[in-house]
PDB file of N, CA and C in Angstrom:
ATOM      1  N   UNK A   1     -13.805 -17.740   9.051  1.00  0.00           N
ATOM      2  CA  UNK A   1     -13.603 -16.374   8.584  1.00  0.00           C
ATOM      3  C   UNK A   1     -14.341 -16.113   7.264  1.00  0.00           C
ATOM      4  N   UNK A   2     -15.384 -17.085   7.232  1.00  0.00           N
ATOM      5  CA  UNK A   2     -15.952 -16.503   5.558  1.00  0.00           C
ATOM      6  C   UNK A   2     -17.013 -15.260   5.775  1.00  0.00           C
ATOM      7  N   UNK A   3     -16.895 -14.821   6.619  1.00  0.00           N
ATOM      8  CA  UNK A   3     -17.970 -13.379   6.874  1.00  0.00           C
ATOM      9  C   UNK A   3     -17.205 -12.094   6.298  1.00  0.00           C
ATOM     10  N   UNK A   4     -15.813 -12.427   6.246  1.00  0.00           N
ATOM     11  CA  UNK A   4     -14.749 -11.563   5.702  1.00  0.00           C
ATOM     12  C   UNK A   4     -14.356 -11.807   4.249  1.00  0.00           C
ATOM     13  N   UNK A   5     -15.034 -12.802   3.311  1.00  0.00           N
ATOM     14  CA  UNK A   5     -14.561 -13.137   1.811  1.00  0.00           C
ATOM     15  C   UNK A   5     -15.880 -12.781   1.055  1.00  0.00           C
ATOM     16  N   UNK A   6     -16.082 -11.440   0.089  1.00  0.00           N
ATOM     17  CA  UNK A   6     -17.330 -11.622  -0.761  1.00  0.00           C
ATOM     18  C   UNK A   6     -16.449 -10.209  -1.785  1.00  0.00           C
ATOM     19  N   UNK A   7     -17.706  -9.872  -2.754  1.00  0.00           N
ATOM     20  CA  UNK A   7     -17.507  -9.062  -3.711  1.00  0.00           C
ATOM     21  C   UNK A   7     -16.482  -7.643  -3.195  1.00  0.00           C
ATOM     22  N   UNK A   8     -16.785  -7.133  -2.048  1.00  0.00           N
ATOM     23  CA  UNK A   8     -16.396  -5.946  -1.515  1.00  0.00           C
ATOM     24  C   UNK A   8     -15.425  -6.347  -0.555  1.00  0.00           C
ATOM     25  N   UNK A   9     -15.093  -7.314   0.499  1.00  0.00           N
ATOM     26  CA  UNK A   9     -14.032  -7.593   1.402  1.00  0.00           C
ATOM     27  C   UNK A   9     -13.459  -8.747   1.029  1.00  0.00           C
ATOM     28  N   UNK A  10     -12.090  -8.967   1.625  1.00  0.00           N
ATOM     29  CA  UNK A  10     -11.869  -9.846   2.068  1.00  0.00           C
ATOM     30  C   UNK A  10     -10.791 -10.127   2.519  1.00  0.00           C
ATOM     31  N   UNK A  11     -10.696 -11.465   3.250  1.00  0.00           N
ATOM     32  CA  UNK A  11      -9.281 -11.600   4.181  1.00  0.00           C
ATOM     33  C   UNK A  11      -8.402 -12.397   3.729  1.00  0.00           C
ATOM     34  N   UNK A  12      -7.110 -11.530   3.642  1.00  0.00           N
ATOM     35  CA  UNK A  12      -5.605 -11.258   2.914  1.00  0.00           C
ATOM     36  C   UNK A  12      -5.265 -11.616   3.233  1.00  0.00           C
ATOM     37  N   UNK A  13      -3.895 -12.495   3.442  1.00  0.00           N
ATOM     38  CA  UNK A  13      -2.056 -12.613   3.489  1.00  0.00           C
ATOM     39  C   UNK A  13      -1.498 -11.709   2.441  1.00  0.00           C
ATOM     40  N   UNK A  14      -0.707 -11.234   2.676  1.00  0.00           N
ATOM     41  CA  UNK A  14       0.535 -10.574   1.751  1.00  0.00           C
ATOM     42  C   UNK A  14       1.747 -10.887   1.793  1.00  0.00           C
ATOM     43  N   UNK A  15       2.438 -11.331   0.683  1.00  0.00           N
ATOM     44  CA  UNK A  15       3.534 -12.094   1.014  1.00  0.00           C
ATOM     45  C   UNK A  15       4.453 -10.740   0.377  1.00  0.00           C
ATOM     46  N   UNK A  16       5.568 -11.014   0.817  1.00  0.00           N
ATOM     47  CA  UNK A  16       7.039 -10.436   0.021  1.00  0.00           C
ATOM     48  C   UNK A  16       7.696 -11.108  -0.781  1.00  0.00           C
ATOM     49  N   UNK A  17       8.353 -11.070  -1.981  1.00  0.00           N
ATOM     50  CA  UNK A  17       9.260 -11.797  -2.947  1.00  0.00           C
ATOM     51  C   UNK A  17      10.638 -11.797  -1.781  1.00  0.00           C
ATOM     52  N   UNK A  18      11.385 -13.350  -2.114  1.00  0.00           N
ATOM     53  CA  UNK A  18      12.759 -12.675  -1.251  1.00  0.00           C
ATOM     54  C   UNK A  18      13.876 -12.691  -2.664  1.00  0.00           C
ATOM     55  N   UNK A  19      13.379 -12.503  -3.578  1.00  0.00           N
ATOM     56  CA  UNK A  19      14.216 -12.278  -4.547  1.00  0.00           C
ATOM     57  C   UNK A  19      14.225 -11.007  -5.009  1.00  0.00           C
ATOM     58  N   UNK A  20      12.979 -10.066  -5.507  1.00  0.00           N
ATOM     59  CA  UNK A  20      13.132  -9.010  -5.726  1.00  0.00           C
ATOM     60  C   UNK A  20      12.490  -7.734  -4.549  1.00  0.00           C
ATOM     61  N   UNK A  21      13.307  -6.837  -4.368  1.00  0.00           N
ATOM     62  CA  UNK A  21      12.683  -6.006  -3.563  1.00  0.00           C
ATOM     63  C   UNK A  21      11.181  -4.635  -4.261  1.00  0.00           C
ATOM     64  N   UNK A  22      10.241  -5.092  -3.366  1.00  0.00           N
ATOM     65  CA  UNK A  22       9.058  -4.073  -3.059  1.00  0.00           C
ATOM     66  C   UNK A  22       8.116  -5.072  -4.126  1.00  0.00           C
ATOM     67  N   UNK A  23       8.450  -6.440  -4.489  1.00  0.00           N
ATOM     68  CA  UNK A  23       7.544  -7.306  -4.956  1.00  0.00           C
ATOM     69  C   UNK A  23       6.539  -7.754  -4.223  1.00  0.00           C
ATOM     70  N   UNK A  24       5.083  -7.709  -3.952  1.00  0.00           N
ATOM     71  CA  UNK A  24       4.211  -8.364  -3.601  1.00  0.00           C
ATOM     72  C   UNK A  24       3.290  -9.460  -3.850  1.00  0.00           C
ATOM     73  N   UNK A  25       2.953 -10.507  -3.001  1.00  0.00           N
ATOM     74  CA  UNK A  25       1.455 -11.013  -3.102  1.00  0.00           C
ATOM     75  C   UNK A  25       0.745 -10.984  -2.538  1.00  0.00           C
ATOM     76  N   UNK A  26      -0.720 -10.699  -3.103  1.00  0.00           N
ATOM     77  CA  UNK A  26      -1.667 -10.803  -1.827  1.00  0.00           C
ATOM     78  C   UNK A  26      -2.275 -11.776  -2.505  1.00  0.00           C
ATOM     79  N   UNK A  27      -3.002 -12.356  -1.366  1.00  0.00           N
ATOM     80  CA  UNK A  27      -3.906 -13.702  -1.836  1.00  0.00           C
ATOM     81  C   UNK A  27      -5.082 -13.999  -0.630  1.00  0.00           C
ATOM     82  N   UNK A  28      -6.082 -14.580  -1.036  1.00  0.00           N
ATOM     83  CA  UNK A  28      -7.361 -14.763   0.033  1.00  0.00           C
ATOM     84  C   UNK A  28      -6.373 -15.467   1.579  1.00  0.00           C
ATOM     85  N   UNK A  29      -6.685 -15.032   2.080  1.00  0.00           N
ATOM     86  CA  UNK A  29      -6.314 -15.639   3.700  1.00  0.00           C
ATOM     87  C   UNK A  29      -6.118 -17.292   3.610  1.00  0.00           C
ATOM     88  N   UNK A  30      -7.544 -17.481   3.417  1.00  0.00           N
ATOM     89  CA  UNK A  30      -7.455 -19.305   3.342  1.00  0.00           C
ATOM     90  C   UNK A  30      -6.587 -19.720   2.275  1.00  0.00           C
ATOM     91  N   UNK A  31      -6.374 -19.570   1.647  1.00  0.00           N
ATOM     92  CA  UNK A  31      -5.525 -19.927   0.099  1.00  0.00           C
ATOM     93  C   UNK A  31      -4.001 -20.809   0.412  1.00  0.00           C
ATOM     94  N   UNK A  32      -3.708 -21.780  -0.041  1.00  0.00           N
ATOM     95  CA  UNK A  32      -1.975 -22.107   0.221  1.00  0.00           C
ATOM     96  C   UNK A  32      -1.350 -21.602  -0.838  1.00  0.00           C
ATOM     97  N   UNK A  33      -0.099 -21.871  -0.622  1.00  0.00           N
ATOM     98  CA  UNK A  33       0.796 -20.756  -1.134  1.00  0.00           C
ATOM     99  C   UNK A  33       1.242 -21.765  -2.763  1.00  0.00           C
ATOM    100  N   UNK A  34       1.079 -22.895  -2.130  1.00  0.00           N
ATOM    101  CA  UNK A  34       1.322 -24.019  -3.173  1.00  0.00           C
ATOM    102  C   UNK A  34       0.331 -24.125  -4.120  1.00  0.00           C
ATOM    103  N   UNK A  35      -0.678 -23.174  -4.510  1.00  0.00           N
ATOM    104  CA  UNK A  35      -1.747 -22.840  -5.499  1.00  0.00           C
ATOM    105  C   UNK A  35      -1.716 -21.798  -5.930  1.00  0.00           C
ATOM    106  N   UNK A  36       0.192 -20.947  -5.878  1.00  0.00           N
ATOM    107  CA  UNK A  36       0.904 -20.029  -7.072  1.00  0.00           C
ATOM    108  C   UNK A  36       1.410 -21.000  -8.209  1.00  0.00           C
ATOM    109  N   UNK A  37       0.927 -20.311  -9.187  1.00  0.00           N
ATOM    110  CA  UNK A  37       1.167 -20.811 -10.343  1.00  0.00           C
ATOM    111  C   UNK A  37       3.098 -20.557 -10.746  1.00  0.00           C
ATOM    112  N   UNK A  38       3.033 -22.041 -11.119  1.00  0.00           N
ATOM    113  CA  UNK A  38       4.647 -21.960 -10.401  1.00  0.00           C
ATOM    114  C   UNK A  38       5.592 -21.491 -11.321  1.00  0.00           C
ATOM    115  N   UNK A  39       4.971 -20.392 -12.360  1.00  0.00           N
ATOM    116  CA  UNK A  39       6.313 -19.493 -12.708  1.00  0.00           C
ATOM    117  C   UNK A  39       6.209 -18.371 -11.735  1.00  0.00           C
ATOM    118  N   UNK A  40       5.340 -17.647 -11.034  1.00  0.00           N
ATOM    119  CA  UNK A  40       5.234 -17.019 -10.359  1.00  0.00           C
ATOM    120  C   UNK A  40       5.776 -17.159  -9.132  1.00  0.00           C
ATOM    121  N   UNK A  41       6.056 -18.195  -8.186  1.00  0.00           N
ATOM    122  CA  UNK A  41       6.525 -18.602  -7.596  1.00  0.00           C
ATOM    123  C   UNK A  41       8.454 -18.846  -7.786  1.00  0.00           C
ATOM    124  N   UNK A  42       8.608 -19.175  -9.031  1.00  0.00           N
ATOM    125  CA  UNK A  42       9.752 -19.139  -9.300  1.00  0.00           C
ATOM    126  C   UNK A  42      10.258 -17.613  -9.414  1.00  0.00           C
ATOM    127  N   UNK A  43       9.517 -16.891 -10.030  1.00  0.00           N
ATOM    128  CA  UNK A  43       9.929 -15.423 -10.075  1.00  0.00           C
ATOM    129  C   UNK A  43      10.424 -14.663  -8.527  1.00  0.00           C
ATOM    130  N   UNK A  44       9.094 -14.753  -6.920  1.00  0.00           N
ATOM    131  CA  UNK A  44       9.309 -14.661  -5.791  1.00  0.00           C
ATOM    132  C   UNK A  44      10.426 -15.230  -5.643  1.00  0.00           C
ATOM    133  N   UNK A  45      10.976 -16.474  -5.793  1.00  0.00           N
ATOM    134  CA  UNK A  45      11.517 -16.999  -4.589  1.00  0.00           C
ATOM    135  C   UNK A  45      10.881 -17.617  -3.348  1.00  0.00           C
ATOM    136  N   UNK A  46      11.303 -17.414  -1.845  1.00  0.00           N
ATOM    137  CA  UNK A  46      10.402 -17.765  -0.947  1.00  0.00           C
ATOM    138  C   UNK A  46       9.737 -16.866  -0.433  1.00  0.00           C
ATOM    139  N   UNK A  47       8.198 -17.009  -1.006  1.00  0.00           N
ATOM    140  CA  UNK A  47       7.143 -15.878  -0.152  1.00  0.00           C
ATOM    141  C   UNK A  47       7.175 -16.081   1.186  1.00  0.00           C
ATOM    142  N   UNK A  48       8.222 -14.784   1.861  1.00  0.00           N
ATOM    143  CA  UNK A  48       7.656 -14.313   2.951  1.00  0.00           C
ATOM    144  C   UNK A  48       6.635 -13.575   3.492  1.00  0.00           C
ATOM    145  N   UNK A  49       6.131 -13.937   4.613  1.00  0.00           N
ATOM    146  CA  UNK A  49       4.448 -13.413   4.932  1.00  0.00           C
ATOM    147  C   UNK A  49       5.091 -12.428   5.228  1.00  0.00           C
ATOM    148  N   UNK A  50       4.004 -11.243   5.139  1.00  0.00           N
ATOM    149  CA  UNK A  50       4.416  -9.565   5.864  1.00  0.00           C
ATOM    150  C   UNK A  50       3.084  -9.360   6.597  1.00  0.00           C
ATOM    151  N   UNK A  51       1.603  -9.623   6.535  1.00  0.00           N
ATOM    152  CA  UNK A  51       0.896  -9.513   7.213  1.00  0.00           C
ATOM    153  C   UNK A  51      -0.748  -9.837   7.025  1.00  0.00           C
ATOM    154  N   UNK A  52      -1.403  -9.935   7.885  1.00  0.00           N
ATOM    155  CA  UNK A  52      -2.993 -10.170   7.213  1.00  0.00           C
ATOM    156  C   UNK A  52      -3.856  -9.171   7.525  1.00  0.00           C
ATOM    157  N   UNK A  53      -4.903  -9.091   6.715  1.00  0.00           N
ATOM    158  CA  UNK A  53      -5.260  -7.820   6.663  1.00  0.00           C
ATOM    159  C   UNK A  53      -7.146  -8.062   5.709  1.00  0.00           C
ATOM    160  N   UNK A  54      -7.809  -7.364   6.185  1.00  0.00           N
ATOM    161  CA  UNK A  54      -9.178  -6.916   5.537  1.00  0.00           C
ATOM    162  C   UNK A  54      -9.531  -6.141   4.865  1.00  0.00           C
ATOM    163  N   UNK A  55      -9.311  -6.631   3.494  1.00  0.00           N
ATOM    164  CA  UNK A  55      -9.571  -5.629   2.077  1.00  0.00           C
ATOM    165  C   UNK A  55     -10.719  -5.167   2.054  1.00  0.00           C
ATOM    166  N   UNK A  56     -10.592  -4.167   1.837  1.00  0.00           N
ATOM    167  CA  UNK A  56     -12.451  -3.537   1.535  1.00  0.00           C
ATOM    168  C   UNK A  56     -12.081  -2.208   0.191  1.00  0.00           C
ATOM    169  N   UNK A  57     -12.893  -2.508  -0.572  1.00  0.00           N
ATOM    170  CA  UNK A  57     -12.718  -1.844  -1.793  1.00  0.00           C
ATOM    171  C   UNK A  57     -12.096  -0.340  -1.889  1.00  0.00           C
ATOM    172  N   UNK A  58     -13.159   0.180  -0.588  1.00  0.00           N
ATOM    173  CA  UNK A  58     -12.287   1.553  -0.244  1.00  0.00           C
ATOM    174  C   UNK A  58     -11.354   1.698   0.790  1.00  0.00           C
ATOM    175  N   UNK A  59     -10.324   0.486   1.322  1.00  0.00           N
ATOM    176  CA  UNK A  59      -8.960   0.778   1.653  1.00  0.00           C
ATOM    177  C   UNK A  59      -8.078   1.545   0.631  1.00  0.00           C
ATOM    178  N   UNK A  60      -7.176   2.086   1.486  1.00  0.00           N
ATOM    179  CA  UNK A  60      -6.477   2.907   0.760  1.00  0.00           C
ATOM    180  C   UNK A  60      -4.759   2.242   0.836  1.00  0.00           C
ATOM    181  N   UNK A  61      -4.344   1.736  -0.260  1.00  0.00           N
ATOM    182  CA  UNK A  61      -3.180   1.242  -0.342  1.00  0.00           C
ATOM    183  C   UNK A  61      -1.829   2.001  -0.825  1.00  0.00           C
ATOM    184  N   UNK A  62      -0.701   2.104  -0.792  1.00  0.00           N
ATOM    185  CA  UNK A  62       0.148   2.490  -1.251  1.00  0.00           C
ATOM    186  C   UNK A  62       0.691   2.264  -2.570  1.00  0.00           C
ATOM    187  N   UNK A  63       0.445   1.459  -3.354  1.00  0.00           N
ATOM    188  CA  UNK A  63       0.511   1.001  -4.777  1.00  0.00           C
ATOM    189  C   UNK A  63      -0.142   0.405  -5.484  1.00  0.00           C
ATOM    190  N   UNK A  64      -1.371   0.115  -5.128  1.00  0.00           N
ATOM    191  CA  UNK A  64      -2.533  -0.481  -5.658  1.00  0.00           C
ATOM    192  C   UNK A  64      -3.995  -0.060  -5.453  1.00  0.00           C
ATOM    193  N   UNK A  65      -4.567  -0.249  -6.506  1.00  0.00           N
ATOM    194  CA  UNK A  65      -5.916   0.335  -6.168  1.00  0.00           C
ATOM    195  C   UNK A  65      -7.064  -1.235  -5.521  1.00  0.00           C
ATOM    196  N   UNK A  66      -7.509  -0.826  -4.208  1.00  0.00           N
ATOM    197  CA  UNK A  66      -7.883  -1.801  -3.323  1.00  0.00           C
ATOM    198  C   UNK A  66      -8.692  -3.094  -4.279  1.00  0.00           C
ATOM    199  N   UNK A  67      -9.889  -2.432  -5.235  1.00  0.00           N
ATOM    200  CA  UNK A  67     -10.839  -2.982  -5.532  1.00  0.00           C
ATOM    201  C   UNK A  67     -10.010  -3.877  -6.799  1.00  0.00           C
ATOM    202  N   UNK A  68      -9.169  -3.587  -7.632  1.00  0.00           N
ATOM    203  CA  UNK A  68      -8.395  -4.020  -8.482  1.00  0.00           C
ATOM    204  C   UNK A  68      -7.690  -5.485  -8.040  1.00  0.00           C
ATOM    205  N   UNK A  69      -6.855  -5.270  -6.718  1.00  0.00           N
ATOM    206  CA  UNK A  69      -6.765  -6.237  -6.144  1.00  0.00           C
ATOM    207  C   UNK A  69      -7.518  -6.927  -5.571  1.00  0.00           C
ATOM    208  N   UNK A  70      -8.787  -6.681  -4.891  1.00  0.00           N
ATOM    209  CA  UNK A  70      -9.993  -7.419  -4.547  1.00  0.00           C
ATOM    210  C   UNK A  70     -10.574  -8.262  -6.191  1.00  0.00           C
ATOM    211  N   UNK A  71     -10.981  -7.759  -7.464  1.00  0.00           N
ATOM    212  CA  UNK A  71     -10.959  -8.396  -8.250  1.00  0.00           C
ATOM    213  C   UNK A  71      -9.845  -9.102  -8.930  1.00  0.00           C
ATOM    214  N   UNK A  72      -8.282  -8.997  -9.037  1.00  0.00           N
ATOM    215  CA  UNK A  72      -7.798 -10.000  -9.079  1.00  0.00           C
ATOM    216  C   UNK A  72      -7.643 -11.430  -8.578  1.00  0.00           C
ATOM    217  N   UNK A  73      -7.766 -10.884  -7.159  1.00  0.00           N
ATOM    218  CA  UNK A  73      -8.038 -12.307  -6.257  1.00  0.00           C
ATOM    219  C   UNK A  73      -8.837 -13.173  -6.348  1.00  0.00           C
ATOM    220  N   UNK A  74      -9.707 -12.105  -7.302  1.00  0.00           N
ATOM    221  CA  UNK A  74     -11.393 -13.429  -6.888  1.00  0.00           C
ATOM    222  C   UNK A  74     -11.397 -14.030  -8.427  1.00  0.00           C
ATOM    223  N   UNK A  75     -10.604 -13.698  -9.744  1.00  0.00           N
ATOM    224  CA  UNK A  75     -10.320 -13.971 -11.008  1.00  0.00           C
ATOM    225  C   UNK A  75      -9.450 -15.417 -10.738  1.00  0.00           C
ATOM    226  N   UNK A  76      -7.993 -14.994 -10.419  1.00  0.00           N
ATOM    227  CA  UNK A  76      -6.960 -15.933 -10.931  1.00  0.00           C
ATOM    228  C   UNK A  76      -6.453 -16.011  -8.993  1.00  0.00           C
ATOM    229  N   UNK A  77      -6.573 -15.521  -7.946  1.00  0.00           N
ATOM    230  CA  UNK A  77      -6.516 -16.251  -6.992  1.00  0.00           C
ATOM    231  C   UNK A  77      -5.228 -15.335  -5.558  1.00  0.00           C
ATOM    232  N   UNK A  78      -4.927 -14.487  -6.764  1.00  0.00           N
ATOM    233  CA  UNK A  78      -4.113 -13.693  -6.688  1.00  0.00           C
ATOM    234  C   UNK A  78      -3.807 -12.236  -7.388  1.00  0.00           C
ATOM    235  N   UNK A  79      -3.237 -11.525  -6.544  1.00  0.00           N
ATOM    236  CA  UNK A  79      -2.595 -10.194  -7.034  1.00  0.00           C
ATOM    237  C   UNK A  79      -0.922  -9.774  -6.609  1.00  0.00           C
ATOM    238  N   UNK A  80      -0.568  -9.414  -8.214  1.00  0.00           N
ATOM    239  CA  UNK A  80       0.757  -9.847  -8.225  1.00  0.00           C
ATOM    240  C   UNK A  80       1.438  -8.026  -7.931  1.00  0.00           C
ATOM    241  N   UNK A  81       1.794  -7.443  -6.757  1.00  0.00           N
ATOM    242  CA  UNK A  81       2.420  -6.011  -6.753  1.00  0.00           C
ATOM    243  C   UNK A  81       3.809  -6.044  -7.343  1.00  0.00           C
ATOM    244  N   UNK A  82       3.993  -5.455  -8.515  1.00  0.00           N
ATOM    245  CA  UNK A  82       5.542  -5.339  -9.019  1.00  0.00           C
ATOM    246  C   UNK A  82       6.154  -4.195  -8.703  1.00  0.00           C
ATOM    247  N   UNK A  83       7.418  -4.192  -8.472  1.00  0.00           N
ATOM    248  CA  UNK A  83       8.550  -3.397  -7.664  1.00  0.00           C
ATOM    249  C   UNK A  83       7.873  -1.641  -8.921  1.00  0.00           C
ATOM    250  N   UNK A  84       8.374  -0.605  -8.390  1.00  0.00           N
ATOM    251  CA  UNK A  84       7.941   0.588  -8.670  1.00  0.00           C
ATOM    252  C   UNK A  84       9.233   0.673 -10.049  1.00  0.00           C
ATOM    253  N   UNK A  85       8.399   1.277 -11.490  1.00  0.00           N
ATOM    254  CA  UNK A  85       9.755   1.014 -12.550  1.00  0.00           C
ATOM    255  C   UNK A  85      10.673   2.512 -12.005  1.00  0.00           C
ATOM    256  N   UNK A  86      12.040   1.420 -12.318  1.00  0.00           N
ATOM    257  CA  UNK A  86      12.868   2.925 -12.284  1.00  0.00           C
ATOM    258  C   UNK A  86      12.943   4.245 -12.595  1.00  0.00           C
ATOM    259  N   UNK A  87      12.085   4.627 -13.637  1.00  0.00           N
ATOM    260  CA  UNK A  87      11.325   5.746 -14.377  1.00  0.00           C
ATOM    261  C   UNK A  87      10.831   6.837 -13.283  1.00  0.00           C
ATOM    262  N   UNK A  88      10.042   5.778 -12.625  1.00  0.00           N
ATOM    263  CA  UNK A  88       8.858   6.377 -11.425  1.00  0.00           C
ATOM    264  C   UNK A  88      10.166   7.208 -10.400  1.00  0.00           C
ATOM    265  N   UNK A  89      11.170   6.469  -9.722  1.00  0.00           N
ATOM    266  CA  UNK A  89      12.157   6.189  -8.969  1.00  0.00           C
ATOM    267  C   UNK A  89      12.700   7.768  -8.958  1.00  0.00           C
ATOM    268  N   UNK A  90      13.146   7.655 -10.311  1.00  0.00           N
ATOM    269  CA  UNK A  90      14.223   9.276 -11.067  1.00  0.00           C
ATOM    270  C   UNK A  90      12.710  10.292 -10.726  1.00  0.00           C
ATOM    271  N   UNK A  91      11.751  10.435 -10.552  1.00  0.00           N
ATOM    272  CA  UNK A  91      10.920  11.883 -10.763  1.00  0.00           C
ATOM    273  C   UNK A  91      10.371  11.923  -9.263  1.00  0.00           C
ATOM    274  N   UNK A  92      11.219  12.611  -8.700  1.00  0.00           N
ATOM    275  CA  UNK A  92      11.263  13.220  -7.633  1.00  0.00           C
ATOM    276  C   UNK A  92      11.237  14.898  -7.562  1.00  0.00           C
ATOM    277  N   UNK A  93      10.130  15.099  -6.883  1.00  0.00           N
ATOM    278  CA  UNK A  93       9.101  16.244  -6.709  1.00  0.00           C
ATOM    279  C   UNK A  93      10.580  17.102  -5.976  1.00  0.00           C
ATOM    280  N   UNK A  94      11.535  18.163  -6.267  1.00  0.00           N
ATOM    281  CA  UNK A  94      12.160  18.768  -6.113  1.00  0.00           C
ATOM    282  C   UNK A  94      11.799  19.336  -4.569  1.00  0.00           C
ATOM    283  N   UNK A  95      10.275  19.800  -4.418  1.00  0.00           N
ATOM    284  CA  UNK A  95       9.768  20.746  -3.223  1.00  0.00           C
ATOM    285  C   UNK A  95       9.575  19.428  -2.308  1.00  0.00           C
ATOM    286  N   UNK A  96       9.635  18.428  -2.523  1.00  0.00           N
ATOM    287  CA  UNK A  96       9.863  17.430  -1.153  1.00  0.00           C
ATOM    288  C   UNK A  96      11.276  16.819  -0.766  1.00  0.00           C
ATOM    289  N   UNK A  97      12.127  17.236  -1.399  1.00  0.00           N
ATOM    290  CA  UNK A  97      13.585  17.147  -0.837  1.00  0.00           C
ATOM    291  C   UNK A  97      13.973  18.306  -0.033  1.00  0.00           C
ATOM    292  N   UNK A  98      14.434  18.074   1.052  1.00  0.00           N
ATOM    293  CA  UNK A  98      14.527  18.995   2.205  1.00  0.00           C
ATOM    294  C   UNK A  98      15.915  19.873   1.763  1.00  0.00           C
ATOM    295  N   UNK A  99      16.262  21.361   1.713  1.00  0.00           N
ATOM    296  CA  UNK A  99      16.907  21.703   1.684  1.00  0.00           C
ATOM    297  C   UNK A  99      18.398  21.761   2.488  1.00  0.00           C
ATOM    298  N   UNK A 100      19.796  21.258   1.669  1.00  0.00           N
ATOM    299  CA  UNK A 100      20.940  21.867   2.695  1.00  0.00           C
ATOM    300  C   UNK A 100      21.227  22.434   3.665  1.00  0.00           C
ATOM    301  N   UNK A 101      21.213  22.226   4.841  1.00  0.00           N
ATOM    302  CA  UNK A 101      21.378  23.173   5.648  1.00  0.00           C
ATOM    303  C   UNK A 101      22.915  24.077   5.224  1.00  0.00           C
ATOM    304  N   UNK A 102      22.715  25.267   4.849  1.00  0.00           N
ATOM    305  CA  UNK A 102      24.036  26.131   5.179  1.00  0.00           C
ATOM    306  C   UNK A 102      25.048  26.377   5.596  1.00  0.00           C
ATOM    307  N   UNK A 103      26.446  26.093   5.825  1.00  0.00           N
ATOM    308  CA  UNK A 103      27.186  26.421   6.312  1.00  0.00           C
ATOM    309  C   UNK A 103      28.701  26.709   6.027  1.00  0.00           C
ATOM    310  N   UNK A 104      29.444  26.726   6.125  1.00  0.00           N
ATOM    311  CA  UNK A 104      31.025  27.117   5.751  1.00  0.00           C
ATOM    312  C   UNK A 104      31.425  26.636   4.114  1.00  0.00           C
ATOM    313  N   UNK A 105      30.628  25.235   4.076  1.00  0.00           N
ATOM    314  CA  UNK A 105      31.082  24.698   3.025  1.00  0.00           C
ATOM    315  C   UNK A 105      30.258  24.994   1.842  1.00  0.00           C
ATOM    316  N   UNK A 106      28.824  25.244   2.422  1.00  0.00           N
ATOM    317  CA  UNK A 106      27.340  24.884   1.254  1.00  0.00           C
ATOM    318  C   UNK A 106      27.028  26.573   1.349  1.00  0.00           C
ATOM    319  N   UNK A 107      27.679  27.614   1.416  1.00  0.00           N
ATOM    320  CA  UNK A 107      26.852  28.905   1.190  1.00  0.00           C
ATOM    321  C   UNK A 107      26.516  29.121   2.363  1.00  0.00           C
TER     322      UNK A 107
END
């Protein structure tokens, strides 16, 4: 699979923390898991796999910017996704909460 590892792609595992929730790792495909640097590892818990996957700079991720994590990986071996701060959590866009439906009790 090295046709899939260079500056612009490459092929992922993503693990889950089973200690904290919406914690991630991603790490090169080939990589063992036993070459997390083991406070990091202590922080996870046991990395569970969630899936593999082909980074390319302009994937579009849900909490990370692709190429950021493509250069972490290729730095220190890894990219570490931390849970969303509670801050983020509380600011909820009012016009995307679906309104009450109406009735006897609610107006």
């Amino acid at each position: 699979m090295k046709e899939y590892t260079s500056d612009a792609k490459r092929f992922c595992s993503i693990y889950k923390s089973s200690r904290k929730q919406e914690m991630y790792v991603y790490m090169d495909r080939s990589a063992k898991l036993d070459e997390l640097p083991e406070a990091l590892v202590s922080m996870l818990g046991t990395p569970l796999h969630v899936m593999d996957m082909v980074l390319t700079k302009d994937k579009v991720l849900a909490r990370a910017e692709a190429s950021r994590v493509l250069a972490s990986i290729a730095e220190q071996g890894f990219y570490l996704q931390m849970p969303p701060a509670e801050s983020d959590l509380d600011r909820v866009d009012p016009a995307l909460v679906p309104a009450s439906p109406k009735d006897s009790l609610h107006g």
